[in-house]
Protein backbone atom coordinates (compact mmCIF):
# COMPACT_ATOMS: atom_id res chain seq x y z
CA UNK A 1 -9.06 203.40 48.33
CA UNK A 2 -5.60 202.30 47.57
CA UNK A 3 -4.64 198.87 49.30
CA UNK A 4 -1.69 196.84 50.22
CA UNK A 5 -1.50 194.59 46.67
CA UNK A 6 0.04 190.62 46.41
CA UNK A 7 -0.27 188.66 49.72
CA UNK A 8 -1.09 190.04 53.57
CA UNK A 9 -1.56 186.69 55.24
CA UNK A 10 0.89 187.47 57.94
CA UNK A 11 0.92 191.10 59.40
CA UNK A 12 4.05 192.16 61.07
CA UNK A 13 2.85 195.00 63.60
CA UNK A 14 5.33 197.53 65.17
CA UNK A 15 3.96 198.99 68.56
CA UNK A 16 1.55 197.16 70.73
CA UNK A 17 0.40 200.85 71.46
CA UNK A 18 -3.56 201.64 70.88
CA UNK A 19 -3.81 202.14 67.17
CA UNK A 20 -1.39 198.95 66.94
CA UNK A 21 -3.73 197.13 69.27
CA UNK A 22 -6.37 198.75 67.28
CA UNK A 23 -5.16 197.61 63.82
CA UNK A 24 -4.23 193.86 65.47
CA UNK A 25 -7.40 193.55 66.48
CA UNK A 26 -8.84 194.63 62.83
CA UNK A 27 -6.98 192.45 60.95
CA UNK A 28 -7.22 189.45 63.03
CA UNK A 29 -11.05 189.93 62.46
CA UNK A 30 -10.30 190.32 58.93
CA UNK A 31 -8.45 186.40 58.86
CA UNK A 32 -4.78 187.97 58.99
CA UNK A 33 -2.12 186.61 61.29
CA UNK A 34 -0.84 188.92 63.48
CA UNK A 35 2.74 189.53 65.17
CA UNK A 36 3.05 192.22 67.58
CA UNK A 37 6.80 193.30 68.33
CA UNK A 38 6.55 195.48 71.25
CA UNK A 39 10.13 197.29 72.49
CA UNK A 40 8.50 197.57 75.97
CA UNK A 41 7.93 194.43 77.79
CA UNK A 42 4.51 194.93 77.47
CA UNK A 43 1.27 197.11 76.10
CA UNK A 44 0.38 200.60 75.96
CA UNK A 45 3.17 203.05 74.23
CA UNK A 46 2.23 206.24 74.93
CA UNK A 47 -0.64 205.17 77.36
CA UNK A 48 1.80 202.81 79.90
CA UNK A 49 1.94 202.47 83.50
CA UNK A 50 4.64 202.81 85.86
CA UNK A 51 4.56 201.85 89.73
CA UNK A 52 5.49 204.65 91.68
CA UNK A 53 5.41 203.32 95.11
CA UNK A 54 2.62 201.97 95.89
CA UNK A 55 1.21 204.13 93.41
CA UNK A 56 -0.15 202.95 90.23
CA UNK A 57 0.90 205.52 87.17
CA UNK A 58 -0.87 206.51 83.89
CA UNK A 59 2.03 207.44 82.32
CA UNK A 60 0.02 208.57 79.01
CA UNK A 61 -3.57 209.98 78.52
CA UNK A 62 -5.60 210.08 81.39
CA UNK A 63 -9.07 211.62 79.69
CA UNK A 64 -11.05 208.74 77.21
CA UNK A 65 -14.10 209.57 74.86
CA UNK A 66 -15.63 208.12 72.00
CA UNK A 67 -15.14 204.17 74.05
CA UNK A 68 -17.57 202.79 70.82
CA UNK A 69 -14.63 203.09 68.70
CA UNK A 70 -12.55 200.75 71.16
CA UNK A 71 -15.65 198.64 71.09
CA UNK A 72 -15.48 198.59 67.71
CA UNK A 73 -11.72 196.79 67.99
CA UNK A 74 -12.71 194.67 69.73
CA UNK A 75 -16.50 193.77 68.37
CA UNK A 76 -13.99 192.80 65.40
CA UNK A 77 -12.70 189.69 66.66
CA UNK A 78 -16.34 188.81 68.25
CA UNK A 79 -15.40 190.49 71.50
CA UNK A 80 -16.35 193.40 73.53
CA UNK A 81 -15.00 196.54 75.44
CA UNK A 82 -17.32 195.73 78.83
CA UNK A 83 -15.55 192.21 79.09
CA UNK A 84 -12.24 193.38 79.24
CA UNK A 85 -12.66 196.79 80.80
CA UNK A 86 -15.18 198.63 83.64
CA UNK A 87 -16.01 201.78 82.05
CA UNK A 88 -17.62 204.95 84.61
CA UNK A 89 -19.32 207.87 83.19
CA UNK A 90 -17.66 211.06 84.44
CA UNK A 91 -20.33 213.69 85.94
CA UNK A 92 -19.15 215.97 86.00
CA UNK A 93 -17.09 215.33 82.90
CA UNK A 94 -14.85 218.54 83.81
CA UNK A 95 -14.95 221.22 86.53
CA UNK A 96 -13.57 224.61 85.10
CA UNK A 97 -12.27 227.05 87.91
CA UNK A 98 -11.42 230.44 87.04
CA UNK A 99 -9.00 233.09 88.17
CA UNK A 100 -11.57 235.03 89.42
CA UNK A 101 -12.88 232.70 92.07
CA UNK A 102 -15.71 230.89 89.85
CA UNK A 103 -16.37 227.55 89.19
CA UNK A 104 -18.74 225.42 86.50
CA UNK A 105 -19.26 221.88 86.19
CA UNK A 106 -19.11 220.67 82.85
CA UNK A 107 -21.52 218.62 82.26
CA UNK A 108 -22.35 215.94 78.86
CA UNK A 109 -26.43 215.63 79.97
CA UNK A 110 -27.53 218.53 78.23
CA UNK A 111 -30.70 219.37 80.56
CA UNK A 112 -27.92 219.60 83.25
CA UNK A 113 -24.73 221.67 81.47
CA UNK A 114 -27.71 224.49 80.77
CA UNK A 115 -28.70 224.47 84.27
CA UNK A 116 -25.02 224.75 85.26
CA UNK A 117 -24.61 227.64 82.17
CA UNK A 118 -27.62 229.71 83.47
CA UNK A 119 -26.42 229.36 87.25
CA UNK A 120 -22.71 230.48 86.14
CA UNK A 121 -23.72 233.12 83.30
CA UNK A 122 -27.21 233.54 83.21
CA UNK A 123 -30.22 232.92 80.91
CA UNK A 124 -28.60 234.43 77.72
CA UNK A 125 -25.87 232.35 77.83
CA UNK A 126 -27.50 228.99 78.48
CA UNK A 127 -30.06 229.84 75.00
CA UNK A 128 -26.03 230.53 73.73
CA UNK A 129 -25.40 227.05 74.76
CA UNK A 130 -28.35 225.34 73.09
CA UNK A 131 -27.16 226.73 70.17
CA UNK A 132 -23.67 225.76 70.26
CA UNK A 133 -24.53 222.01 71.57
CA UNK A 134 -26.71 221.97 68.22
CA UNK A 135 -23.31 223.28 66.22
CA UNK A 136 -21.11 220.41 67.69
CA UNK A 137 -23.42 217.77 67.03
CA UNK A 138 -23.86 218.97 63.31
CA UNK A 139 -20.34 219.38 63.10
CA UNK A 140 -19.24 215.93 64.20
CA UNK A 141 -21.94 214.67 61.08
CA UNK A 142 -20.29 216.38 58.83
CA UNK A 143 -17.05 215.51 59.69
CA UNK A 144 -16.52 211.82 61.27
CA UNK A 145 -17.32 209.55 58.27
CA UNK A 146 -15.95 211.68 55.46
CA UNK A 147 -12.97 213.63 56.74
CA UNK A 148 -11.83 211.56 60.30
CA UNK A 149 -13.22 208.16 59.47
CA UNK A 150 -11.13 207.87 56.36
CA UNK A 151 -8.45 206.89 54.36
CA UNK A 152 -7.40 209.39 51.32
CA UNK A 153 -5.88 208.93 48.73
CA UNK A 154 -5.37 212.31 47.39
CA UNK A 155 -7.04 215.94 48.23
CA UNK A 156 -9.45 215.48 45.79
CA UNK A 157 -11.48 213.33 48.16
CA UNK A 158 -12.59 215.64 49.73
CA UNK A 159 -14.78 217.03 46.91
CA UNK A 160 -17.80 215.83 48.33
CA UNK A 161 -21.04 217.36 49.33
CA UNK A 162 -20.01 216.61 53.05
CA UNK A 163 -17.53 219.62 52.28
CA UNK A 164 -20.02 222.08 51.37
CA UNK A 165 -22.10 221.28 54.21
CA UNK A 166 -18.92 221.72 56.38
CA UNK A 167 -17.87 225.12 55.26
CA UNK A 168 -21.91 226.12 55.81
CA UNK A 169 -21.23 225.27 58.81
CA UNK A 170 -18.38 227.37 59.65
CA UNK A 171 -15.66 224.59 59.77
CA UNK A 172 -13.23 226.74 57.69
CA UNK A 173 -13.58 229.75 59.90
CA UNK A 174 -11.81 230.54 63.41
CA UNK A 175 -12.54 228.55 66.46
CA UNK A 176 -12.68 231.61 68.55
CA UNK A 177 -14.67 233.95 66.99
CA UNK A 178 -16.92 231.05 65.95
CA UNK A 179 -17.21 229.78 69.87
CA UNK A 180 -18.12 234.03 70.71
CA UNK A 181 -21.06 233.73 67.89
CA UNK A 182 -22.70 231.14 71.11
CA UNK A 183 -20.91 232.65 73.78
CA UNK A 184 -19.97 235.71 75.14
CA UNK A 185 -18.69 235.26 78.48
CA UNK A 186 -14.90 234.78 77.79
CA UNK A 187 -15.10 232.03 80.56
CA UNK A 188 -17.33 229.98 78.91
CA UNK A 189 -15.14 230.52 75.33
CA UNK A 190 -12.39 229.04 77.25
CA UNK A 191 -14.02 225.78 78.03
CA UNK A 192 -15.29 225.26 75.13
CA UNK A 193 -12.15 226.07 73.11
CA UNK A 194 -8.99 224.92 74.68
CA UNK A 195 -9.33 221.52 73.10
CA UNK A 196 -7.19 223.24 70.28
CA UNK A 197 -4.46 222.74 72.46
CA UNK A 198 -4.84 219.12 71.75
CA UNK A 199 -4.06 219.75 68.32
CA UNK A 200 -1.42 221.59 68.87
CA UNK A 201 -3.13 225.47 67.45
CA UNK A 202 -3.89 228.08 69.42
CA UNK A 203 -7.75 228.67 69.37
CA UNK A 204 -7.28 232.18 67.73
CA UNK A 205 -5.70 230.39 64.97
CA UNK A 206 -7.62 226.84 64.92
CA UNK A 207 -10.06 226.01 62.07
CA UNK A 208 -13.71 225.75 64.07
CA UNK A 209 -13.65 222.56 62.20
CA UNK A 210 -11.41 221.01 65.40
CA UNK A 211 -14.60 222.08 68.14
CA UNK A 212 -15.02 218.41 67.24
CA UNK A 213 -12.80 218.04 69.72
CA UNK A 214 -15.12 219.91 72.09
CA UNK A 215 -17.96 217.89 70.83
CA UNK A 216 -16.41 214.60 72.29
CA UNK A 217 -15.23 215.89 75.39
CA UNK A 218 -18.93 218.19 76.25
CA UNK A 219 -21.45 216.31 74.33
CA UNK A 220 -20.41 212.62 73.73
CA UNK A 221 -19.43 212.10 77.56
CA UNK A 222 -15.85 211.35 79.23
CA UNK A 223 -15.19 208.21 80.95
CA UNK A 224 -12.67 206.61 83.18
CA UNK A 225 -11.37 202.70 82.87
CA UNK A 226 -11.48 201.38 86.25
CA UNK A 227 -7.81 200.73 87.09
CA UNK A 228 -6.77 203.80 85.21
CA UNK A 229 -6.76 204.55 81.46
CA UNK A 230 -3.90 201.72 80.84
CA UNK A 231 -6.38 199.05 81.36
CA UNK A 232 -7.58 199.84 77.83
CA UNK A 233 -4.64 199.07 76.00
CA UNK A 234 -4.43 196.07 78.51
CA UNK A 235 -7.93 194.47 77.72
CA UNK A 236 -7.14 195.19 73.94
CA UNK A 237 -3.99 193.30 74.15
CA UNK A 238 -5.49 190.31 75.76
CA UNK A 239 -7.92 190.35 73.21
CA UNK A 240 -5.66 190.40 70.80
CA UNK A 241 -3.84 187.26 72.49
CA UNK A 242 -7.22 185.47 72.53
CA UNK A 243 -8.15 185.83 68.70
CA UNK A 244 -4.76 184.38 67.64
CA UNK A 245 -1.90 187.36 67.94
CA UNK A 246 1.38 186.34 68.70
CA UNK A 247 2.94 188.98 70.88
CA UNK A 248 6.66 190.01 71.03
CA UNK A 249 7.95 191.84 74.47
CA UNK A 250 10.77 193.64 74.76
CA UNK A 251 11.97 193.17 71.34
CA UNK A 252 12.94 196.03 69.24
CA UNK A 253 12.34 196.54 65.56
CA UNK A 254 15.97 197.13 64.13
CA UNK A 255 15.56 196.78 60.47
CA UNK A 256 13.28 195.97 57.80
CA UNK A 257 14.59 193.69 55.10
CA UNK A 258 12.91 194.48 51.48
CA UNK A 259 13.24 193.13 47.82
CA UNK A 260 11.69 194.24 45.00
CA UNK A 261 9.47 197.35 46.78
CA UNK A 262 8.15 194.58 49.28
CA UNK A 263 9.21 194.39 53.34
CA UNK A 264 9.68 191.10 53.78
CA UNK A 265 10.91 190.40 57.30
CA UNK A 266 11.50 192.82 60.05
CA UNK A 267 14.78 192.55 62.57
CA UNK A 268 14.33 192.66 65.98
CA UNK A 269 17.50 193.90 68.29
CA UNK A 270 17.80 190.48 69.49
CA UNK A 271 18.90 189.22 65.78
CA UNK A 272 15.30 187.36 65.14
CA UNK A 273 14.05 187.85 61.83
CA UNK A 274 10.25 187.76 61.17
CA UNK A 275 8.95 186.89 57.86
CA UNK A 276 5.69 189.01 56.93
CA UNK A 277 3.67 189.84 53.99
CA UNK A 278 2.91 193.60 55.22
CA UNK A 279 4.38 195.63 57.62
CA UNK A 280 2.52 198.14 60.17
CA UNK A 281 4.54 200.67 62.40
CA UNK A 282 2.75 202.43 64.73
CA UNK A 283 5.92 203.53 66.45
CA UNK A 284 6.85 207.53 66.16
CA UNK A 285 7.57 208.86 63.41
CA UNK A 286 11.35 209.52 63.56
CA UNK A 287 11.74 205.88 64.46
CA UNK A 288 9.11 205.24 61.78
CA UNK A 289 11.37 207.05 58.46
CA UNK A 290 14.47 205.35 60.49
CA UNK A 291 13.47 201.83 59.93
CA UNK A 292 12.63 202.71 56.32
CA UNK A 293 16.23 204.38 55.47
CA UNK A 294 14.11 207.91 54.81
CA UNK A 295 11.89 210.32 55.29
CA UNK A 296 9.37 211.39 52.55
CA UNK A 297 9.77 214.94 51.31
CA UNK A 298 7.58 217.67 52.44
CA UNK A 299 7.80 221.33 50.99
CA UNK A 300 7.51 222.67 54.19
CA UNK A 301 9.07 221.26 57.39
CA UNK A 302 6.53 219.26 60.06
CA UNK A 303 5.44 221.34 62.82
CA UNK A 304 4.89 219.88 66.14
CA UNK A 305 2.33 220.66 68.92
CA UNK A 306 3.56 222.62 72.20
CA UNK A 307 5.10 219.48 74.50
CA UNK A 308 4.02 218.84 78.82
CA UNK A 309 5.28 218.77 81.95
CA UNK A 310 4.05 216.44 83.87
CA UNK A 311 3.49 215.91 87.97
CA UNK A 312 2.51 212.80 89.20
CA UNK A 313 2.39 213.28 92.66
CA UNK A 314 1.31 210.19 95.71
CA UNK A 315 -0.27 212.64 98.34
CA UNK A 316 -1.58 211.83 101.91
CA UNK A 317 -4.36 214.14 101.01
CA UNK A 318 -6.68 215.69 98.34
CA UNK A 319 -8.53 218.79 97.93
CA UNK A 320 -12.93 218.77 98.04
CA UNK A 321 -12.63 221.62 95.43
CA UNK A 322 -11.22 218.86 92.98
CA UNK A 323 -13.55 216.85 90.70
CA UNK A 324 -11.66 213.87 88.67
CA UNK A 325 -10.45 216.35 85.90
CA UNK A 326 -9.80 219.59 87.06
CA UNK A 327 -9.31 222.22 84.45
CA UNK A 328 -7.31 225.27 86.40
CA UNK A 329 -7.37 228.67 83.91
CA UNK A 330 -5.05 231.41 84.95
CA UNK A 331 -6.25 234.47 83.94
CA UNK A 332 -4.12 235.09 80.73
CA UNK A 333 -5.13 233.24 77.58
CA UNK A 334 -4.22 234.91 74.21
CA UNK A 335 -0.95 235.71 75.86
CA UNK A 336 -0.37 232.17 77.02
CA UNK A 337 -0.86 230.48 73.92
CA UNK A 338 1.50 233.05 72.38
CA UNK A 339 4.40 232.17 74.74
CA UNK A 340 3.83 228.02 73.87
CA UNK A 341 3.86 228.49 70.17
CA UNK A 342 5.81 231.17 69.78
CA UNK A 343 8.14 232.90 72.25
CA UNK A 344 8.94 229.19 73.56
CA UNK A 345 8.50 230.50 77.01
CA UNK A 346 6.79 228.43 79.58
CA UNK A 347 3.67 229.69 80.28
CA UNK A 348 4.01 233.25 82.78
CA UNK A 349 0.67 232.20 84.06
CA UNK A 350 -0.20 228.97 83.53
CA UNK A 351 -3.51 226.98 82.57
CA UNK A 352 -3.45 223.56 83.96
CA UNK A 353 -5.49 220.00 84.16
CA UNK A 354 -5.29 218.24 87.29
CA UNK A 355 -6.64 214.72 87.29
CA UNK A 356 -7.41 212.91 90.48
CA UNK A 357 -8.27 208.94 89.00
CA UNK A 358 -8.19 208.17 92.87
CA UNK A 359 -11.38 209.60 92.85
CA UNK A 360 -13.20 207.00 90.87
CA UNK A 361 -10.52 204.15 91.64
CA UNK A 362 -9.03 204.56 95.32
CA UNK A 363 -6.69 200.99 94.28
CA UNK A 364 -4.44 203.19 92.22
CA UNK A 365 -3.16 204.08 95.63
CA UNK A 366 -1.70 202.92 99.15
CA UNK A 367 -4.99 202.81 101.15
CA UNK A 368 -5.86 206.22 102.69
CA UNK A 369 -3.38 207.99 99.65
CA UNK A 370 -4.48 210.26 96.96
CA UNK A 371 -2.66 210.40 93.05
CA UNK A 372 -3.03 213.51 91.43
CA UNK A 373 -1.95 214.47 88.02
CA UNK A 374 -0.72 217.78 87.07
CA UNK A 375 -0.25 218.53 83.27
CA UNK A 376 1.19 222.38 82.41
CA UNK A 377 1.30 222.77 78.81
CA UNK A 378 5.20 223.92 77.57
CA UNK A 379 6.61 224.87 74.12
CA UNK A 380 8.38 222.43 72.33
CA UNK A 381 11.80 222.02 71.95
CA UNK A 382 11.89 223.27 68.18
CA UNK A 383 10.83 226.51 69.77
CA UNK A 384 11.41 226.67 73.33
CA UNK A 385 14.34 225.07 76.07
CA UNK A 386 16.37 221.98 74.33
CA UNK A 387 15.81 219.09 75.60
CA UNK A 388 19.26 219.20 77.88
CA UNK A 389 17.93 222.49 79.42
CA UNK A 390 15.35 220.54 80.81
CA UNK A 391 17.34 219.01 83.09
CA UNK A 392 17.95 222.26 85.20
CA UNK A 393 15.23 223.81 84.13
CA UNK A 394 12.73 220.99 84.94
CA UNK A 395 12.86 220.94 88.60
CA UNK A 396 12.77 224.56 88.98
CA UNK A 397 9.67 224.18 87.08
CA UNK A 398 8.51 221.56 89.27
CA UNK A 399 8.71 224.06 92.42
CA UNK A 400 6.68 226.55 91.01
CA UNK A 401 4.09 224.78 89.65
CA UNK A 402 3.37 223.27 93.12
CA UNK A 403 3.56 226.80 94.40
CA UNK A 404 0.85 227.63 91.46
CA UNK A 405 -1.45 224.54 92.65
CA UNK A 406 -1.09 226.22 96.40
CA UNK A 407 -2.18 229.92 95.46
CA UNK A 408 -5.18 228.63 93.55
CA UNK A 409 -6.59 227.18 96.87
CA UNK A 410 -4.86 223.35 97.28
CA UNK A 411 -3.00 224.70 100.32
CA UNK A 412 -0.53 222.26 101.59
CA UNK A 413 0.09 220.08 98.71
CA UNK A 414 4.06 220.59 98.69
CA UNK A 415 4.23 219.09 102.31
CA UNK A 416 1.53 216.13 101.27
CA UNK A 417 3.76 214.61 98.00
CA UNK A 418 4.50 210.96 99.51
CA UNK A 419 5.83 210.04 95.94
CA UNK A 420 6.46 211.87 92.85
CA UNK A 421 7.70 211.64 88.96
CA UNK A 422 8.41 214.58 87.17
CA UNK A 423 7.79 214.39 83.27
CA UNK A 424 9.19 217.20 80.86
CA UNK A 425 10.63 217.13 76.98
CA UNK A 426 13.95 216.07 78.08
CA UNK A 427 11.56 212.55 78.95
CA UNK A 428 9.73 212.46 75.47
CA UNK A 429 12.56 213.44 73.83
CA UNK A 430 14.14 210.26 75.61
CA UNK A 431 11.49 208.37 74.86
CA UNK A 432 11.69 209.06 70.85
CA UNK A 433 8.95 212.05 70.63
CA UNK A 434 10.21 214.30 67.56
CA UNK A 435 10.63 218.21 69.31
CA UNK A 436 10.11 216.57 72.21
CA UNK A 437 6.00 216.34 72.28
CA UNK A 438 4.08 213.17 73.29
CA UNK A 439 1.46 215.49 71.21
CA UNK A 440 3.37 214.94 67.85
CA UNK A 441 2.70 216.33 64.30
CA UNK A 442 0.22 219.86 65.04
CA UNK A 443 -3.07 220.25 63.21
CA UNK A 444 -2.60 222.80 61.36
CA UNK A 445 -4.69 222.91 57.37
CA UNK A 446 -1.28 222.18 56.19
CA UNK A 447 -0.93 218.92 58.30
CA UNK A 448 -4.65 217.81 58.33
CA UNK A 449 -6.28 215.21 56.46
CA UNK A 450 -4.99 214.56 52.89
CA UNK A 451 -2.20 217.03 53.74
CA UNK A 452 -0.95 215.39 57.25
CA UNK A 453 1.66 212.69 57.03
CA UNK A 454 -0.03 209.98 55.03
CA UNK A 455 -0.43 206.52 56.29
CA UNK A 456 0.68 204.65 52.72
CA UNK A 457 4.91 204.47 51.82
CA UNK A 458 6.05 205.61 48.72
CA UNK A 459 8.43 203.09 47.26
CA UNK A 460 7.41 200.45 49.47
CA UNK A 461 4.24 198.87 48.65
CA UNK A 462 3.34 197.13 51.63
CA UNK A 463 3.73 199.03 54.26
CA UNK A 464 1.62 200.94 56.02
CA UNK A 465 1.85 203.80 59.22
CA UNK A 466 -0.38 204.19 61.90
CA UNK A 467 -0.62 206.33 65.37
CA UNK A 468 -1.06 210.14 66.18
CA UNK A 469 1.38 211.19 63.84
CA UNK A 470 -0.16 209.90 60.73
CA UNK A 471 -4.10 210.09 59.45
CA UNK A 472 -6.41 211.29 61.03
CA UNK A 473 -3.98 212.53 64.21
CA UNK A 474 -3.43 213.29 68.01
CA UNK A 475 -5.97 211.96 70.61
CA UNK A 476 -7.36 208.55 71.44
CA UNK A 477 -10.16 208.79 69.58
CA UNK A 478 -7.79 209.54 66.25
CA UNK A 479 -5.49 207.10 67.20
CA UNK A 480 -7.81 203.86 67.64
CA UNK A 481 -9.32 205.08 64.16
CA UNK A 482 -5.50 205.06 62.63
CA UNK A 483 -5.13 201.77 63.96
CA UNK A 484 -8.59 200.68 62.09
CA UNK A 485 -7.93 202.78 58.68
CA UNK A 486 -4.19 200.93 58.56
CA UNK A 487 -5.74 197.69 59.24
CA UNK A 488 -8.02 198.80 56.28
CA UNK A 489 -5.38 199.32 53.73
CA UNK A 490 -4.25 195.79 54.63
CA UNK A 491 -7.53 193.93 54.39
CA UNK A 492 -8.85 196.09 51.07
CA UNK A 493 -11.78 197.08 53.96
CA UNK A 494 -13.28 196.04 57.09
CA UNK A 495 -16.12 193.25 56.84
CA UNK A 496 -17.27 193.16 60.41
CA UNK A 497 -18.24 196.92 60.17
CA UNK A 498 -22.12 196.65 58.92
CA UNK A 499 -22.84 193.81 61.34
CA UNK A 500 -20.89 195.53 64.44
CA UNK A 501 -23.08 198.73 63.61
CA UNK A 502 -26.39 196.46 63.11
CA UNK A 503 -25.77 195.16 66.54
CA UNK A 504 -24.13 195.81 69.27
CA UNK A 505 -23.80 194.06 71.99
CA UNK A 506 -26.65 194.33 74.78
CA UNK A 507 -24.82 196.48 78.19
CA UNK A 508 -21.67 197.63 75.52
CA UNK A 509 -20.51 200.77 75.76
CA UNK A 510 -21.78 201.42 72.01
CA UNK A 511 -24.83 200.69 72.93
CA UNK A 512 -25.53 202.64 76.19
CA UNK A 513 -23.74 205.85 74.46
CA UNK A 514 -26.21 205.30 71.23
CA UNK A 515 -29.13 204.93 73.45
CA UNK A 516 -28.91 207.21 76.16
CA UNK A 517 -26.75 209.93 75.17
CA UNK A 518 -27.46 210.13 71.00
CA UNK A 519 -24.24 209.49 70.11
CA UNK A 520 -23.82 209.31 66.37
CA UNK A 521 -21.81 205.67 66.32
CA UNK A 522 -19.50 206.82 63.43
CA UNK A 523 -18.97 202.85 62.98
């Protein structure tokens, strides 16, 4: 693995987001000093907060797997996740309702998701789901340590045996069809398949490699942080303070200045300069190939995932139908996918998530209130509406997506919105998101492992990218292992990692998931 050469005592770190808190966290374990320059005035990026009200706002993510890899951060500097944060296990992890009236729980115990299979589809398709849970976990094995959990160099990493075991196992084929090999009630496909949205494919199209995806979310378990999902990035930042970081709010990056192929201060807005002996920006990319006077040539131009729109709505009620995350299919799905990637249409009938976090944490609201979270995938604005357009076209939107959420059974809810904040690409694109998608750079083979944007810079030999548009990509899973495999091309490797694995801490998060749910700790 190729490493940062000369001197990394001091570690300049762009973006207090979760793979910067992640890499911080590394490297301080690894005996670097850290700076974090932060433009917001405090942690989180993508995963913020804002008070709406007396409504408190994920502004970012709202569904967390995989918390051992958080742990991990943190185990790094001698600390854990459970000090910081109060993880709850989501059961059900999902509810799934369907156009035609139907419901199933989705469920991570596997005794109870093939009960809840057999009473939604029958006895064929819960022996269908045995199978498939067995697929997913031998799927993640294949793929965590040697294709996720890694820093390459160069395509030819990955001729390894791990390769040949992946293409056995149908990685390389079509998520779809290899979903319907389990499966055959298009229902159950769905659930187990729309997690290609998340990397920005359409499941017709997706390598069966990404049901890894699905394996987190179905098998490993989904949790909630109490206080909402920017308590994570929260606890890692006071962490962070603890073990020696020096933080930097509200202070822009503005320049880098470099001798010799070597950063060797970065400018802040403010007209501070930082000295530093490496250099990690974790901010998008745009801003990214900005403060490094270029972009690095590609043959073919990035491709972005489909973007969001996004209601946050304060309501004086909630709906008994509703389960913490909500997944809402309409009953088109080829079609749908077709008008986000490629017609740039919204979607004609729309499948949505609706998260309710006041159901685990009533505090994220005025006492007696309800928060609900609406998210309607939308193309992106290389394909679809400009950004600008959004700004007639997004409250139009608005209106009937709430008159969506009342056909499919939440009756009332345009008369019960106390507060509200609508999000839509004319917002990301504000906020620096390239086509404007919080979802960045798509997952396509062409922009997937050695092939997506790399995480070293050409011409610049100490500095080093991390977040969801670099290695190994979009999710917060992906992005708390960016933040580790950057730290790792600092540090020439990560020293803690064989003693975090040997033990972890008694009550951690690692160590419940390893015990009680199998969970293969990829650390």
């Amino acid at each position: 693995m190729r490493t940062v050469p000369g001197p990394t005592d001091h570690v300049v770190v762009v973006g207090a987001g979760l793979s910067g808190l992640a890499c911080a966290l590394h490297l301080l374990g690894a005996g670097r000093r850290v700076t974090v320059v932060e433009r917001d005035s405090g942690p989180g990026g993508r995963a913020g907060r804002v008070r709406l009200g007396g409504y408190e706002v994920d502004t970012g993510p709202t569904v967390l797997t995989m918390p051992h890899l958080a742990d991990e951060a943190f185990a790094a500097v001698g600390d854990s996740l459970s000090r910081h944060v109060e993880l709850m296990a989501l059961h059900p992890a999902y509810r799934a309702c369907f156009a035609d009236g139907t419901s199933l729980d989705v469920h991570t115990d596997s005794e109870a998701m093939e009960a809840e299979v057999r009473r939604f589809a029958g006895p064929a398709e819960a022996a269908g789901y045995r199978g498939l849970r067995e697929w997913l976990e031998q799927l993640y094995r294949a793929q965590m340590r040697r294709f996720i959990d890694t820093n390459f160099d160069s395509p030819f990493r990955l001729l390894h045996p791990d390769l040949a075991r992946l293409a056995a196992l149908g990685g390389f084929g079509r998520l779809d069809r290899r979903i319907g090999r389990f499966l055959s009630d298009e229902r159950l496909r769905r659930v187990f398949s729309f997690q290609a949205l998340y990397a920005g494919v359409a499941p017709a199209r997706a390598l069966a490699a990404y049901a890894v995806i699905a394996y987190m979310d179905t098998v490993a378990g989904v949790w909630f942080p109490k206080g909402g999902m920017h308590a994570l990035p929260r606890g890692m930042a006071d962490a962070a303070a603890g073990a020696g970081a020096a933080f930097r709010w509200s202070a822009e990056a503005t320049a880098l200045d470099r001798s010799a192929g070597r950063v060797r201060a970065v400018r802040l807005a403010s007209g501070e300069r930082i000295p530093c002996d490496a250099v990690v920006l974790t901010c998008e990319l745009p801003t990214a190939h900005r403060l490094l006077g270029r972009a690095p040539r590609r043959p073919v131009r990035l491709r972005h995932s489909p973007s969001a729109v996004i209601l946050h709505a304060g309501t004086d009620r909630t709906w008994p139908g509703l389960a913490h995350h909500t997944l809402s299919f309409g009953t088109a799905w080829e079609r749908t996918f077709d008008e986000l990637t490629v017609k740039g249409q919204v979607m004609s009938d729309p499948s949505l998530l609706i998260t309710r976090p006041t159901a685990h944490d009533p505090d994220m609201a005025p006492s007696g209130r309800h928060l609900h979270y609406v998210l309607a995938p939308c193309p992106n604005t290389d394909v679809g509406p400009s950004a600008a357009a959004w700004r007639d076209l997004g409250p139009r939107y608005r209106d009937s997506l709430v008159a969506e959420l009342e056909r499919r059974g939440l009756e009332g809810f345009a008369g019960s919105v106390q507060e509200e904040m609508l999000v839509t690409p004319l917002d990301w694109t504000a906020q620096g998101h390239a086509a404007g998608s919080p979802f960045s750079v798509s997952h396509t083979f062409a922009q997937t492992g050695p092939f997506r944007p790399r995480n070293l810079v050409r011409g610049l030999e100490n500095v080093v990218l991390a977040g969801c548009g670099t290695t190994p990509g979009v999710g917060v899973p992906t992005v708390l292992i960016s933040g580790k495999l950057a730290a790792a091309r600092v540090t020439g490797g990560l020293r803690n990692r064989g003693a975090a694995r040997a033990r972890p801490a008694p009550g951690s998060t690692r160590a419940v998931a390893s015990a009680s749910e199998g969970v293969h700790d990829p650390s």
